[in-house]
N, C-alpha and C. Protein backbone atom coordinates (compact mmCIF):
# COMPACT_ATOMS: atom_id res chain seq x y z
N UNK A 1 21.47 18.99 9.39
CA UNK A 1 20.06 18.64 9.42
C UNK A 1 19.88 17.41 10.31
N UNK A 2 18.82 17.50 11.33
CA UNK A 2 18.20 16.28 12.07
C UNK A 2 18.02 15.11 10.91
N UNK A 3 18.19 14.14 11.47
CA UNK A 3 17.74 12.78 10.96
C UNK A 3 16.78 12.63 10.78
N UNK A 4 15.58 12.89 11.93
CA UNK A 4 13.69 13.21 11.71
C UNK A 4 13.96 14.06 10.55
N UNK A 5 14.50 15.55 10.20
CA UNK A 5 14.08 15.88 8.93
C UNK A 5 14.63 15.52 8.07
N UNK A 6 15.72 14.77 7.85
CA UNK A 6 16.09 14.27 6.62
C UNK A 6 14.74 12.95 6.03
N UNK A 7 14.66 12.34 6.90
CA UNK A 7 13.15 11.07 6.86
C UNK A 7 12.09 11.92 6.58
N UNK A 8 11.86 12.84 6.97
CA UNK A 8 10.63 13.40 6.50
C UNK A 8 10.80 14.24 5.00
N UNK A 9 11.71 14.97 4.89
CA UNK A 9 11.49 15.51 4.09
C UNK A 9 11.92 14.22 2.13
N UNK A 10 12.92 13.07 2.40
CA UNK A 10 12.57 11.94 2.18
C UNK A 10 11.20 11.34 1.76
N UNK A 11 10.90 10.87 3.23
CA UNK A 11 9.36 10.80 3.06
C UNK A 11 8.53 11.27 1.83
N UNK A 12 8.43 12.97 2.00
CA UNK A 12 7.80 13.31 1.36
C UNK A 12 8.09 13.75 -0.01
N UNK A 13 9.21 13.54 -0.69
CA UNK A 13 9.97 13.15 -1.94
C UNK A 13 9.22 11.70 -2.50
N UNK A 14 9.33 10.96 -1.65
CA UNK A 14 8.74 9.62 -1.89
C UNK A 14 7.20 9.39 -2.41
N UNK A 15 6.82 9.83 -1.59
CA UNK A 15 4.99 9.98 -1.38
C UNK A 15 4.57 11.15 -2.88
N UNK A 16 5.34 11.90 -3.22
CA UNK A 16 5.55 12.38 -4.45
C UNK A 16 5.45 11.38 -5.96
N UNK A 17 7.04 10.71 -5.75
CA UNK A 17 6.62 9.93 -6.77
C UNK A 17 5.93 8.74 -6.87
N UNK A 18 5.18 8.40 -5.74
CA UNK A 18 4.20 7.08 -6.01
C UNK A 18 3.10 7.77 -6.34
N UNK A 19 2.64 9.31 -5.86
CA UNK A 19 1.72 9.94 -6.70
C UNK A 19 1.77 10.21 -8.17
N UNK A 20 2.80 10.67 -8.24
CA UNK A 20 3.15 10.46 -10.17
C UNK A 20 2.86 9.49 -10.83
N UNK A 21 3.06 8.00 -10.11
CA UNK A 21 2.76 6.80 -10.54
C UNK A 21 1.68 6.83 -11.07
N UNK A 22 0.98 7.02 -9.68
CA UNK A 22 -0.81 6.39 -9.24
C UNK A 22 -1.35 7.64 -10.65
N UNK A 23 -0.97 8.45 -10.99
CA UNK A 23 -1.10 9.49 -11.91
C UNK A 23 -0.99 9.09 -13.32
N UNK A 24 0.13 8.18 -13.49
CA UNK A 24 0.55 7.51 -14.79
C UNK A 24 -0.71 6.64 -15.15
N UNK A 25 -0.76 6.03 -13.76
CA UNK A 25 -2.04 4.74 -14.24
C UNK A 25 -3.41 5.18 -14.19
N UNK A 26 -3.65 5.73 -14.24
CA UNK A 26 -5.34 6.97 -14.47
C UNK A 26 -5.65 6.93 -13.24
N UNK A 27 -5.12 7.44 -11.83
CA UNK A 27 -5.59 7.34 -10.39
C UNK A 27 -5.95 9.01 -10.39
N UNK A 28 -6.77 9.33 -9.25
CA UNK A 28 -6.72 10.32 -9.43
C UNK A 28 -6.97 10.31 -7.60
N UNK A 29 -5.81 11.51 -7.59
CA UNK A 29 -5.76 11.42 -5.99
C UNK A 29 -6.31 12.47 -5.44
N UNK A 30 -7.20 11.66 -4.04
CA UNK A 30 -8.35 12.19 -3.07
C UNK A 30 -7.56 12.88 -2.13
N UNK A 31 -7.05 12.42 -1.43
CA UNK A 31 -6.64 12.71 -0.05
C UNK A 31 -4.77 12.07 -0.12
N UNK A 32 -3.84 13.40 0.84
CA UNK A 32 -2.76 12.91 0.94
C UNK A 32 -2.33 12.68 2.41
N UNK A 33 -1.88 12.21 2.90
CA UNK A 33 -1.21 11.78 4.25
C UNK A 33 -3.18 11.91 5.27
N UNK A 34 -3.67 11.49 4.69
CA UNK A 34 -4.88 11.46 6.04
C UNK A 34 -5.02 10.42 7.18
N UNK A 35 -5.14 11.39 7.85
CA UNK A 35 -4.91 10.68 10.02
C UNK A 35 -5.82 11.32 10.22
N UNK A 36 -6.17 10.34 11.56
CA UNK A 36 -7.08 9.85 11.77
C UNK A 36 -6.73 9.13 13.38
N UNK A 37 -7.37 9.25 14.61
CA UNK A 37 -7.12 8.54 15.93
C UNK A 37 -6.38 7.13 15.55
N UNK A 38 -7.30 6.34 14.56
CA UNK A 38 -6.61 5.13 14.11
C UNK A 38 -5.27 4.30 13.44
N UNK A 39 -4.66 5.92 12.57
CA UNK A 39 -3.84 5.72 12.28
C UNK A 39 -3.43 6.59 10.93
N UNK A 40 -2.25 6.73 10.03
CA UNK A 40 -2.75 7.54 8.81
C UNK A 40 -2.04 6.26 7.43
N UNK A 41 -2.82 7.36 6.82
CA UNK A 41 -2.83 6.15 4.94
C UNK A 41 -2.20 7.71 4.54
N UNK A 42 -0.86 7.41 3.70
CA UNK A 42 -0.63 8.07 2.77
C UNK A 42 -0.95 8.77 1.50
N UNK A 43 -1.67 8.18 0.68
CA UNK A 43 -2.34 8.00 -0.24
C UNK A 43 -3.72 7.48 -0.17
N UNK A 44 -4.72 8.45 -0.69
CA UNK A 44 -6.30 7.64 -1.02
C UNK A 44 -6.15 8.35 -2.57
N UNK A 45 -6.75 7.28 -3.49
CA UNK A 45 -6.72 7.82 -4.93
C UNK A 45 -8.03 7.17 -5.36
N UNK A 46 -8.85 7.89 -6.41
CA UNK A 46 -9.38 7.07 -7.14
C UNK A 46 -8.56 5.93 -8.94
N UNK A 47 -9.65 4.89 -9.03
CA UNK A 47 -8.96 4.50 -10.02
C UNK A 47 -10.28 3.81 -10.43
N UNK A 48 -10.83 4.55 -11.86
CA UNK A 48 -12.06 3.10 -12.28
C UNK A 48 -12.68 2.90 -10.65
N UNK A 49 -13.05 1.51 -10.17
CA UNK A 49 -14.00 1.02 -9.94
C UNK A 49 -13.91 0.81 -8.27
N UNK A 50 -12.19 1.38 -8.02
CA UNK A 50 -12.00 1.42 -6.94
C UNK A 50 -11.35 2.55 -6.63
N UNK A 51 -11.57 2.45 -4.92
CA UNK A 51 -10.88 3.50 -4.45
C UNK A 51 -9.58 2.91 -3.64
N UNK A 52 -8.34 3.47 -3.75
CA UNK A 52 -7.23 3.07 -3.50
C UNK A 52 -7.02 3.20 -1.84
N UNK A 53 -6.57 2.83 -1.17
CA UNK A 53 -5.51 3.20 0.31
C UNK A 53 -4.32 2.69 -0.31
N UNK A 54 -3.28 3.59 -0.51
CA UNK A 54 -2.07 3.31 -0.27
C UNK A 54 -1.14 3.28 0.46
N UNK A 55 0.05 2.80 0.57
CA UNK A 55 1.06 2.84 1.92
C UNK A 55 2.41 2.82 1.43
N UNK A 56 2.70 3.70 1.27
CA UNK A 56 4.20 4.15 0.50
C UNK A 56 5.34 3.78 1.22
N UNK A 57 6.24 2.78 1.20
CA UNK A 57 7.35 2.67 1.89
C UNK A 57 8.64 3.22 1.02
N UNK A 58 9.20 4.17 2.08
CA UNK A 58 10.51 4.51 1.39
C UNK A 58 11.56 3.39 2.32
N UNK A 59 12.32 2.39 1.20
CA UNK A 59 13.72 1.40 1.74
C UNK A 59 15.34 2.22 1.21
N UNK A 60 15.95 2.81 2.49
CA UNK A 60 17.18 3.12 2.16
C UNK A 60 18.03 2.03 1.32
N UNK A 61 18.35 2.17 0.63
CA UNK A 61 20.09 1.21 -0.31
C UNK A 61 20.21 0.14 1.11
N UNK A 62 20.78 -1.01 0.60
CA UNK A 62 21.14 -1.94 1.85
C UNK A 62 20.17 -1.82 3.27
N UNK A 63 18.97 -2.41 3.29
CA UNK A 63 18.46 -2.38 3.93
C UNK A 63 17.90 -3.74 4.02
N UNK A 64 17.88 -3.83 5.00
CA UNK A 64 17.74 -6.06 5.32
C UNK A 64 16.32 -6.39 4.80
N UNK A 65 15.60 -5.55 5.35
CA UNK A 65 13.83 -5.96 5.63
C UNK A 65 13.15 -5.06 4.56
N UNK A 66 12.68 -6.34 3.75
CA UNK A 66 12.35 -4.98 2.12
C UNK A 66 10.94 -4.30 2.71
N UNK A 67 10.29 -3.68 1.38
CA UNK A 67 9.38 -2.74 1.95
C UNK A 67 7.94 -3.54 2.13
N UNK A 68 7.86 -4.71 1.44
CA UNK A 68 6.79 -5.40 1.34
C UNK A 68 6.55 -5.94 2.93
N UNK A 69 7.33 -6.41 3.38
CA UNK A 69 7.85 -6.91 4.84
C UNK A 69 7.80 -6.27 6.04
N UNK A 70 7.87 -4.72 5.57
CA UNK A 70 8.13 -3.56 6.90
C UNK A 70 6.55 -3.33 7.15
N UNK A 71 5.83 -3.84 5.45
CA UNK A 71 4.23 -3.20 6.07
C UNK A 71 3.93 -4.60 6.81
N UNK A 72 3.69 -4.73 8.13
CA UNK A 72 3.40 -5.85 8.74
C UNK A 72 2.11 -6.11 9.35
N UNK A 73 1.65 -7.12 9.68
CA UNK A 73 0.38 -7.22 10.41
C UNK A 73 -0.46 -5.85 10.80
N UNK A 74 0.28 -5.95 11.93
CA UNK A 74 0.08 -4.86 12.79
C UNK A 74 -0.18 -3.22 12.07
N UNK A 75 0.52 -3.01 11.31
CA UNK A 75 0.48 -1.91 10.77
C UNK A 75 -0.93 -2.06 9.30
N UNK A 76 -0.89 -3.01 8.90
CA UNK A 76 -1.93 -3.55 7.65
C UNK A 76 -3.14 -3.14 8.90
N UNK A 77 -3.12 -3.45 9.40
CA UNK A 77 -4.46 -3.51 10.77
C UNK A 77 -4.72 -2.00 11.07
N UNK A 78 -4.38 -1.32 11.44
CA UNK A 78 -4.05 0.39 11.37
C UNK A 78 -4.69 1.00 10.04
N UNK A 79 -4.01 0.40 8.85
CA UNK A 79 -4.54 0.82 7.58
C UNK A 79 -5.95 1.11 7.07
N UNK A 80 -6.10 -0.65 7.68
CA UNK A 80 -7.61 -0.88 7.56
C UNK A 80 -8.26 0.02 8.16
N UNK A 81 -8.24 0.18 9.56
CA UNK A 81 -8.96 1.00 10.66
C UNK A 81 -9.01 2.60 10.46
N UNK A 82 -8.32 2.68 9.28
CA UNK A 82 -8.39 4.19 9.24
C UNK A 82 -9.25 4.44 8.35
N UNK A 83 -9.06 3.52 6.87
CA UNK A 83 -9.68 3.42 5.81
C UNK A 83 -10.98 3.36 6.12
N UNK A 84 -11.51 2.73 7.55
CA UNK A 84 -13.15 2.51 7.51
C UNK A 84 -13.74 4.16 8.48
N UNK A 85 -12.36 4.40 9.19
CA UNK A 85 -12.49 5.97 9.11
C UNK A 85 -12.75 6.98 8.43
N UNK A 86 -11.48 7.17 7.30
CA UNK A 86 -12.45 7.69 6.14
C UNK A 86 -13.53 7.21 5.49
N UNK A 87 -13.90 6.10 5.25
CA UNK A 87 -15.23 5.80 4.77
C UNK A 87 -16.48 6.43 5.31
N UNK A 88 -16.37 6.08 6.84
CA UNK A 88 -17.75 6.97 7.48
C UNK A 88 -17.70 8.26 7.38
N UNK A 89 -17.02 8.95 6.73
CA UNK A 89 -16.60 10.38 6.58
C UNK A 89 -17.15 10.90 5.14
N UNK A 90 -16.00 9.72 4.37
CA UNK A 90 -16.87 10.22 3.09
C UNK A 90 -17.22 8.55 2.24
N UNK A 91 -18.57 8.71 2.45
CA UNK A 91 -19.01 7.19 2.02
C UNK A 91 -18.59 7.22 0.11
N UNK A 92 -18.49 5.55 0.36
CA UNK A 92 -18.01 5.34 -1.32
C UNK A 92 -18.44 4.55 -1.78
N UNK A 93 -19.07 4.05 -2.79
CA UNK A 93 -19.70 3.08 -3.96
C UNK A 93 -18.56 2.32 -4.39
N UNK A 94 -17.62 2.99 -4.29
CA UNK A 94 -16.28 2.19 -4.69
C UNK A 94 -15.76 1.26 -4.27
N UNK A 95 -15.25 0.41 -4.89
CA UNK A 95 -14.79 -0.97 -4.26
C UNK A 95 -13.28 -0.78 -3.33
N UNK A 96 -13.01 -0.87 -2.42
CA UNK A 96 -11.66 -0.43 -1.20
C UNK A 96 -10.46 -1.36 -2.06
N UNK A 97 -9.31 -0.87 -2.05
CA UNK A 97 -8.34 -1.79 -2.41
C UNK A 97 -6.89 -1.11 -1.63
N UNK A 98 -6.67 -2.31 -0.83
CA UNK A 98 -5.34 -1.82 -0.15
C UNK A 98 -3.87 -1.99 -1.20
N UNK A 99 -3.24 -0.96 -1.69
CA UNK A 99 -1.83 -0.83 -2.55
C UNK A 99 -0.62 -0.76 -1.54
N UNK A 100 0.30 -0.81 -2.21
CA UNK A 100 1.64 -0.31 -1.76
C UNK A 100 2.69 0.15 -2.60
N UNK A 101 3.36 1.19 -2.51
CA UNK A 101 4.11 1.75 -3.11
C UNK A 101 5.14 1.64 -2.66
N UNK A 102 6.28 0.85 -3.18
CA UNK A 102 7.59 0.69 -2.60
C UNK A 102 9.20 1.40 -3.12
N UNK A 103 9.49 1.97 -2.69
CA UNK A 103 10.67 3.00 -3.71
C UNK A 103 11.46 2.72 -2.56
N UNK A 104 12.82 1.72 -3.31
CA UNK A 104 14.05 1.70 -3.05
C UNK A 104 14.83 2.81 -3.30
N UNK A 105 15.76 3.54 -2.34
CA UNK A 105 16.58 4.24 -2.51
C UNK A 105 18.19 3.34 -2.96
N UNK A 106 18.54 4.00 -4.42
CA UNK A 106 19.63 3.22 -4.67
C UNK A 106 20.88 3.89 -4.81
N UNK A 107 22.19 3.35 -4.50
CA UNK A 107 23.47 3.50 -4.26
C UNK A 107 23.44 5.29 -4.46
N UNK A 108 22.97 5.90 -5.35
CA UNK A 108 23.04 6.95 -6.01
C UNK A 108 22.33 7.94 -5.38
N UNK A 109 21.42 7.66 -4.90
CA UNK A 109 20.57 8.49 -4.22
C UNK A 109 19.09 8.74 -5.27
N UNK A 110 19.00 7.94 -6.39
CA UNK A 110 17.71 7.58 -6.89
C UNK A 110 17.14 6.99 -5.99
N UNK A 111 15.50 6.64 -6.83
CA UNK A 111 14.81 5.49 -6.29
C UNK A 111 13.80 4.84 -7.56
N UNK A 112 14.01 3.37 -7.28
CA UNK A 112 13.20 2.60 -8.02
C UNK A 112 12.13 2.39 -7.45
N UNK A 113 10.60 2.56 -8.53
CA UNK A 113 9.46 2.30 -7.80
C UNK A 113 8.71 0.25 -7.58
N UNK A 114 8.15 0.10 -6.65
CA UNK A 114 7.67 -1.53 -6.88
C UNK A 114 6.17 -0.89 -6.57
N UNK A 115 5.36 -1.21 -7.56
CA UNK A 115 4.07 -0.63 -7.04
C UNK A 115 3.12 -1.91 -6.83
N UNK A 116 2.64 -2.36 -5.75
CA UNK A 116 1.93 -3.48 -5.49
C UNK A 116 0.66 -3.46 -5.54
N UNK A 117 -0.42 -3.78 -6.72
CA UNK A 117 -2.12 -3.26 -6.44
C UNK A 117 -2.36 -4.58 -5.38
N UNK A 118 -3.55 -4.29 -4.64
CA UNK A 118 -3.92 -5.58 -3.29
C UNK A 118 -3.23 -6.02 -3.08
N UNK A 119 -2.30 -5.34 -2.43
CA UNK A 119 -1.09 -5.60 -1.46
C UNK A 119 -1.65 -6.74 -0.39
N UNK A 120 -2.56 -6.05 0.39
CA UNK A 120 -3.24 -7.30 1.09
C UNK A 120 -4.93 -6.77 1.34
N UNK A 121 -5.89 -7.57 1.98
CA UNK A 121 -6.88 -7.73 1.77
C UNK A 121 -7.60 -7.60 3.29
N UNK A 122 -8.48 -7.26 3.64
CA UNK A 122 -9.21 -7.07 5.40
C UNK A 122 -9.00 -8.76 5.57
N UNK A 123 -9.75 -9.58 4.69
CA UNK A 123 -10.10 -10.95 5.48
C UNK A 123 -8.56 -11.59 5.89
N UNK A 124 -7.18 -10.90 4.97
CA UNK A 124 -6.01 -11.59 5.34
C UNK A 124 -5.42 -11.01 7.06
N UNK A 125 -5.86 -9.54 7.06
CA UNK A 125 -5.55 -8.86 8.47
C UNK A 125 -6.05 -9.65 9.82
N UNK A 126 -7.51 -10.09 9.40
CA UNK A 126 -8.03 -10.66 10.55
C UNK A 126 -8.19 -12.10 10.78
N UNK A 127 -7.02 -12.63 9.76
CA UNK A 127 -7.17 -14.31 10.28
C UNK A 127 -6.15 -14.66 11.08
């Protein structure tokens, strides 16, 4: 098997169980992997009073740069820009909240989840 499909199909093992999560905690999910010219969000869920963007990082075992770290500026900026993509698409009353879902892959070939609510925030992207 290619390396692209081992990451993807990975990937989408991953993006699985942060949905189970977002599932555990009364989310209820809208949209999965949606792209967009701007960029794509893994996860849109509802929850109560907001509506989620999530960004699921899968971190292989021994990996230097954790997952909180890999979502960077640049890419938080993308997030945003998509999120106001879907918005004009499908407008929301809901309050926006950027998450992250972080699942370490460990020695074993598990993964532990780190689930981050307001991971980060628009006014932190654009200062």
């Amino acid at each position: 098997m290619r390396r692209a499909d081992s990451l993807r199909i990975r990937g989408a093992a991953g993006e699985k169980l942060a949905e189970k999560a977002l599932r555990k905690r009364g989310a209820k999910i809208l949209e999965r992997n949606f792209s967009c010219p701007m960029g794509e969000i893994d996860l849109i869920a509802r929850q109560g009073e907001y509506l989620l963007f999530v960004e699921v990082k899968l971190r292989k075992a021994q990996t230097f740069v954790s997952g909180e770290e890999a979502i960077g500026r640049e890419k938080r900026r993308r997030i945003l820009k998509t999120a106001q993509a879907y918005l004009k698409i499908h407008p929301s009353e809901l309050q926006p909240r950027f998450d992250a879902a972080i699942l370490n892959e460990r020695e074993d070939g598990s993964f532990s989840l780190e689930y981050y609510e307001n991971a980060f925030d628009a006014a932190e992207v654009f200062r």
